[in-house]
C-alpha atoms as a PDB file:
ATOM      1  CA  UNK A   1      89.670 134.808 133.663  1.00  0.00           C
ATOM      2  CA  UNK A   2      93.297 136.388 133.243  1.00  0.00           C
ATOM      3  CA  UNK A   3      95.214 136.469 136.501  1.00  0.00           C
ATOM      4  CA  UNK A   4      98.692 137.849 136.957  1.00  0.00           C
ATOM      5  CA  UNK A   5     100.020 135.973 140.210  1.00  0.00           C
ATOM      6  CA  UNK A   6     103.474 136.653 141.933  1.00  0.00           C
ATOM      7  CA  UNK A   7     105.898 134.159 140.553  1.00  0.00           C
ATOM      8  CA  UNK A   8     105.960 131.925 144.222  1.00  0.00           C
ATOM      9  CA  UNK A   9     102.210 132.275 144.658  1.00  0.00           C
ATOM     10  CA  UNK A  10      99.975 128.929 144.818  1.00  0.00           C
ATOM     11  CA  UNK A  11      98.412 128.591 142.050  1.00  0.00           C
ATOM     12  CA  UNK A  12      94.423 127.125 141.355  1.00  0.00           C
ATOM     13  CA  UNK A  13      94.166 123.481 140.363  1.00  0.00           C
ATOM     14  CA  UNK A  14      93.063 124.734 136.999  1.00  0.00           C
ATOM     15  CA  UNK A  15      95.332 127.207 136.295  1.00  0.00           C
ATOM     16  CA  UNK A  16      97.179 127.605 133.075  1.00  0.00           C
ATOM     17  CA  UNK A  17     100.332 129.411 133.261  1.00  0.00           C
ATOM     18  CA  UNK A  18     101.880 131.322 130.633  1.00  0.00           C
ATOM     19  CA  UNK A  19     105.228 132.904 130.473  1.00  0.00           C
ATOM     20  CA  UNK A  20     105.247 136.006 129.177  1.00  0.00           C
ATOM     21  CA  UNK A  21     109.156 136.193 129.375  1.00  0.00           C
ATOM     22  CA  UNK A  22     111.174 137.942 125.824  1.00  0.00           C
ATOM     23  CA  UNK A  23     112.790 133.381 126.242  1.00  0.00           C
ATOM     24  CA  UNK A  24     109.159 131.960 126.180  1.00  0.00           C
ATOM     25  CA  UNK A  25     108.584 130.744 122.616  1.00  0.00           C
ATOM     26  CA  UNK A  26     105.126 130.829 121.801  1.00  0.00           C
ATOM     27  CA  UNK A  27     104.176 133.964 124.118  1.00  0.00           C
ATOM     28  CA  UNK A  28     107.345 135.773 123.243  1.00  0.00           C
ATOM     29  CA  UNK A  29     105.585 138.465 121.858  1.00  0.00           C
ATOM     30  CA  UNK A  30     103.384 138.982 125.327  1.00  0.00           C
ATOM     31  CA  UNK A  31     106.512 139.875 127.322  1.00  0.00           C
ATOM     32  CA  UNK A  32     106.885 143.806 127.601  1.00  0.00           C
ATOM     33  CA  UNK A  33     110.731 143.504 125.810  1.00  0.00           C
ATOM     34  CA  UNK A  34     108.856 142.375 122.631  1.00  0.00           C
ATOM     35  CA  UNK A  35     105.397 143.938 123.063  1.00  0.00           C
ATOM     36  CA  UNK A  36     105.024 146.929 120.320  1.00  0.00           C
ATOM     37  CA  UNK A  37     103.195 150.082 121.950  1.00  0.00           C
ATOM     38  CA  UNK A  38     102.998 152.922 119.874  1.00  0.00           C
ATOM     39  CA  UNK A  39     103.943 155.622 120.269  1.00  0.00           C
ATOM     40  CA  UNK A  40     107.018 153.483 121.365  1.00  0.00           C
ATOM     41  CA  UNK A  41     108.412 150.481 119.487  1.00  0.00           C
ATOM     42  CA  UNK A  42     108.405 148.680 122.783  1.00  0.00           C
ATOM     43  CA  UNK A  43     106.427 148.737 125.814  1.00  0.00           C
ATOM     44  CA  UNK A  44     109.262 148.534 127.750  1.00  0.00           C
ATOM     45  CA  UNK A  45     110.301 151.487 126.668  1.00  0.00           C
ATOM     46  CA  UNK A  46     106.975 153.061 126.729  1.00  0.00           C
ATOM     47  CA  UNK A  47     106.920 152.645 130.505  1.00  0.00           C
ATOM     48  CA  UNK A  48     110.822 153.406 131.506  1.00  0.00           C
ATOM     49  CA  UNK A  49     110.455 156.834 129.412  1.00  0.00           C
ATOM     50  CA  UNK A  50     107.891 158.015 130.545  1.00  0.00           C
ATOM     51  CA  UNK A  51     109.139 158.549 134.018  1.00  0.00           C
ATOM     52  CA  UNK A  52     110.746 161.751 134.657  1.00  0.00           C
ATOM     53  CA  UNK A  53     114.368 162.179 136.250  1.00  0.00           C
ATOM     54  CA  UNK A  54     115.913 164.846 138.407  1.00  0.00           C
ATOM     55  CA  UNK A  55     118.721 165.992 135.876  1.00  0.00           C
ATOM     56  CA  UNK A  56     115.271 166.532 133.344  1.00  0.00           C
ATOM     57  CA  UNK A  57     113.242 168.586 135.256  1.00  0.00           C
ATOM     58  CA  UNK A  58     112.947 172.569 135.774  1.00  0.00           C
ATOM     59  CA  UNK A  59     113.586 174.160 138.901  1.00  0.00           C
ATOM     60  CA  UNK A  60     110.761 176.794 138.832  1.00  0.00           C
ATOM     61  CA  UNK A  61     108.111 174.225 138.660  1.00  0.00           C
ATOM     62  CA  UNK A  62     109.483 170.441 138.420  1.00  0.00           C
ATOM     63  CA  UNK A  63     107.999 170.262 135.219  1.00  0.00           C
ATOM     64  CA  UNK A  64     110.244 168.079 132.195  1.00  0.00           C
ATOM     65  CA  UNK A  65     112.689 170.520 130.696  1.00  0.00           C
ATOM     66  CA  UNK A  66     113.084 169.913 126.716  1.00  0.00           C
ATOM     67  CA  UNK A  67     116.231 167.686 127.009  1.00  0.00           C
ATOM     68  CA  UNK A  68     113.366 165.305 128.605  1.00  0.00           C
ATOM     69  CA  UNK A  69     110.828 165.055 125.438  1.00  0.00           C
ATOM     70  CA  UNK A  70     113.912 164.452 123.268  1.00  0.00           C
ATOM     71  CA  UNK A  71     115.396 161.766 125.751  1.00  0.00           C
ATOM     72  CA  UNK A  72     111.424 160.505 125.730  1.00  0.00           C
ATOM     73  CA  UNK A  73     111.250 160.415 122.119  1.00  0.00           C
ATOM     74  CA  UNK A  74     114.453 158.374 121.363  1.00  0.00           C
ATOM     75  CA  UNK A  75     113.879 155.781 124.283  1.00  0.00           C
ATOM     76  CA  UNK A  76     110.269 155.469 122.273  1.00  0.00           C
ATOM     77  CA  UNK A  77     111.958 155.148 118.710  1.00  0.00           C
ATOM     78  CA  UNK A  78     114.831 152.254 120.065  1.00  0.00           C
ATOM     79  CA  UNK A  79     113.873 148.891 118.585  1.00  0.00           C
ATOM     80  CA  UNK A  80     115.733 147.652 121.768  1.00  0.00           C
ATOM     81  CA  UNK A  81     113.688 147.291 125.042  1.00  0.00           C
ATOM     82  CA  UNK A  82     115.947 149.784 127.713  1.00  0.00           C
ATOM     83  CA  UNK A  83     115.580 148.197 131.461  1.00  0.00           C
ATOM     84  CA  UNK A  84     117.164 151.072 133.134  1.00  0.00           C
ATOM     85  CA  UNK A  85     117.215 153.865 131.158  1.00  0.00           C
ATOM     86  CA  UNK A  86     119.061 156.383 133.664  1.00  0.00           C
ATOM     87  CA  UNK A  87     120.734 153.095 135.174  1.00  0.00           C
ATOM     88  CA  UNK A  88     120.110 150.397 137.853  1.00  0.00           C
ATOM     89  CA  UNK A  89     118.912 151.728 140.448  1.00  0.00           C
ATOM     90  CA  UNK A  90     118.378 155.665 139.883  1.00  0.00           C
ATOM     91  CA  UNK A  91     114.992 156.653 141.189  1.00  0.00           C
ATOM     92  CA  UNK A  92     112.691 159.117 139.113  1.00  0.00           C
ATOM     93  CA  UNK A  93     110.700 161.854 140.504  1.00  0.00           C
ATOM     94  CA  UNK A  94     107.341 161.271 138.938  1.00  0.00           C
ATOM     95  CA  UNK A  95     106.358 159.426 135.437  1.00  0.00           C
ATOM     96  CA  UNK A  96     104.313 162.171 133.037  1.00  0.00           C
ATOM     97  CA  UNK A  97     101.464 160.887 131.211  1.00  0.00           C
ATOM     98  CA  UNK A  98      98.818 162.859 129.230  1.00  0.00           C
ATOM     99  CA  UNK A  99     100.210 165.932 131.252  1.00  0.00           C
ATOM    100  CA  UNK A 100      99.724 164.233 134.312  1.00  0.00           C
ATOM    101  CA  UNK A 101     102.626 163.811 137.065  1.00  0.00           C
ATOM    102  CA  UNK A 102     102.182 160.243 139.252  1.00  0.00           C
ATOM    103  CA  UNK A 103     104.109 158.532 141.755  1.00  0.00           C
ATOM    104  CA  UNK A 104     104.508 154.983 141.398  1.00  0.00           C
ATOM    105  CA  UNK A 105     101.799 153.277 142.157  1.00  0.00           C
ATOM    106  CA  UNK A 106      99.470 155.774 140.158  1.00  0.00           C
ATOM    107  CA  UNK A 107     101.488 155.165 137.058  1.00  0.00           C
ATOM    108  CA  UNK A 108     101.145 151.583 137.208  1.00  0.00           C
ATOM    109  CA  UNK A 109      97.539 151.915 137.652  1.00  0.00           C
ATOM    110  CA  UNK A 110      97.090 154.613 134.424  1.00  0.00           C
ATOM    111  CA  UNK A 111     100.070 153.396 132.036  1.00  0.00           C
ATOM    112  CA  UNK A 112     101.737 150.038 132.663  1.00  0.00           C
ATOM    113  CA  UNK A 113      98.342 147.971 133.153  1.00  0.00           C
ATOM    114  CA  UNK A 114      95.767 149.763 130.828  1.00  0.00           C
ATOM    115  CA  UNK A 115      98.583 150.321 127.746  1.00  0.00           C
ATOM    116  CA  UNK A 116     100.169 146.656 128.440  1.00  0.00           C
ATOM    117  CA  UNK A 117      96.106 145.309 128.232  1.00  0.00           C
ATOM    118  CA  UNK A 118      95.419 147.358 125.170  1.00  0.00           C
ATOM    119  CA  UNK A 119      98.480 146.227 122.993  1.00  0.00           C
ATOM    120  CA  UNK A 120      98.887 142.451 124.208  1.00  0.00           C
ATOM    121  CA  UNK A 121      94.974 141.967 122.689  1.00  0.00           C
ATOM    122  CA  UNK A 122      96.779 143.035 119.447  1.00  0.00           C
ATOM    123  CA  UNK A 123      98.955 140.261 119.333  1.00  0.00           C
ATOM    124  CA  UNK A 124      98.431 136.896 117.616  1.00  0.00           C
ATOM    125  CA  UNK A 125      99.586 135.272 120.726  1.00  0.00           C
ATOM    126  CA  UNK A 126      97.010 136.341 122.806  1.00  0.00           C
END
């Protein structure tokens, strides 16, 4: 069984812990800096562009205004992981994925887990 624990948590007797860090040798490729995801060369990236910004949106209906699929698309083509995209610490309004607008928590549940899942079991490393 795969378990992602918090990085102070107690860990089972028989646990084997793997660093999926972009330092970690072996499980380099694991670690979302590496990790390819089409449609974005990085997963990284896949996940930081798809969240939506103030300065991108429209004011009729806070829908992504076309400066935001062209910012999208080159964040997705960089080779280069991008932490903070609109810098540290700006807050998005929403991420958009499949035409759907969700807060945080909702976007973790239907992007960051089930794309990071789906393109780490493509990797020799795994």
């Amino acid at each position: 069984m795969i378990r992602a624990l918090f990085k102070f948590a107690k860990l089972p007797s028989d646990a084997l812990v793997i660093d999926t860090t972009s330092n970690s040798g072996n499980f380099r490729e694991l670690s979302p800096f590496v990790l390819s995801a089409p449609p974005a060369k990085r997963f990284e990236n896949l996940w930081q562009f798809s969240k939506v910004y103030k300065k991108h949106t429209m004011s009729i209906d806070d829908y992504p205004d076309a400066s935001w699929f062209k910012w999208r698309d080159v964040g997705y083509a960089n080779n280069r992981a991008v932490r903070y995209p609109m810098g540290k610490g700006a807050i998005p309004e929403y991420s958009l994925w499949e035409e759907e607008k969700l807060d945080y928590i909702h976007a973790r549940k239907k992007i960051y887990a089930p794309e990071y899942a789906k393109n780490v079991e493509c990797t020799e490393a795994y």
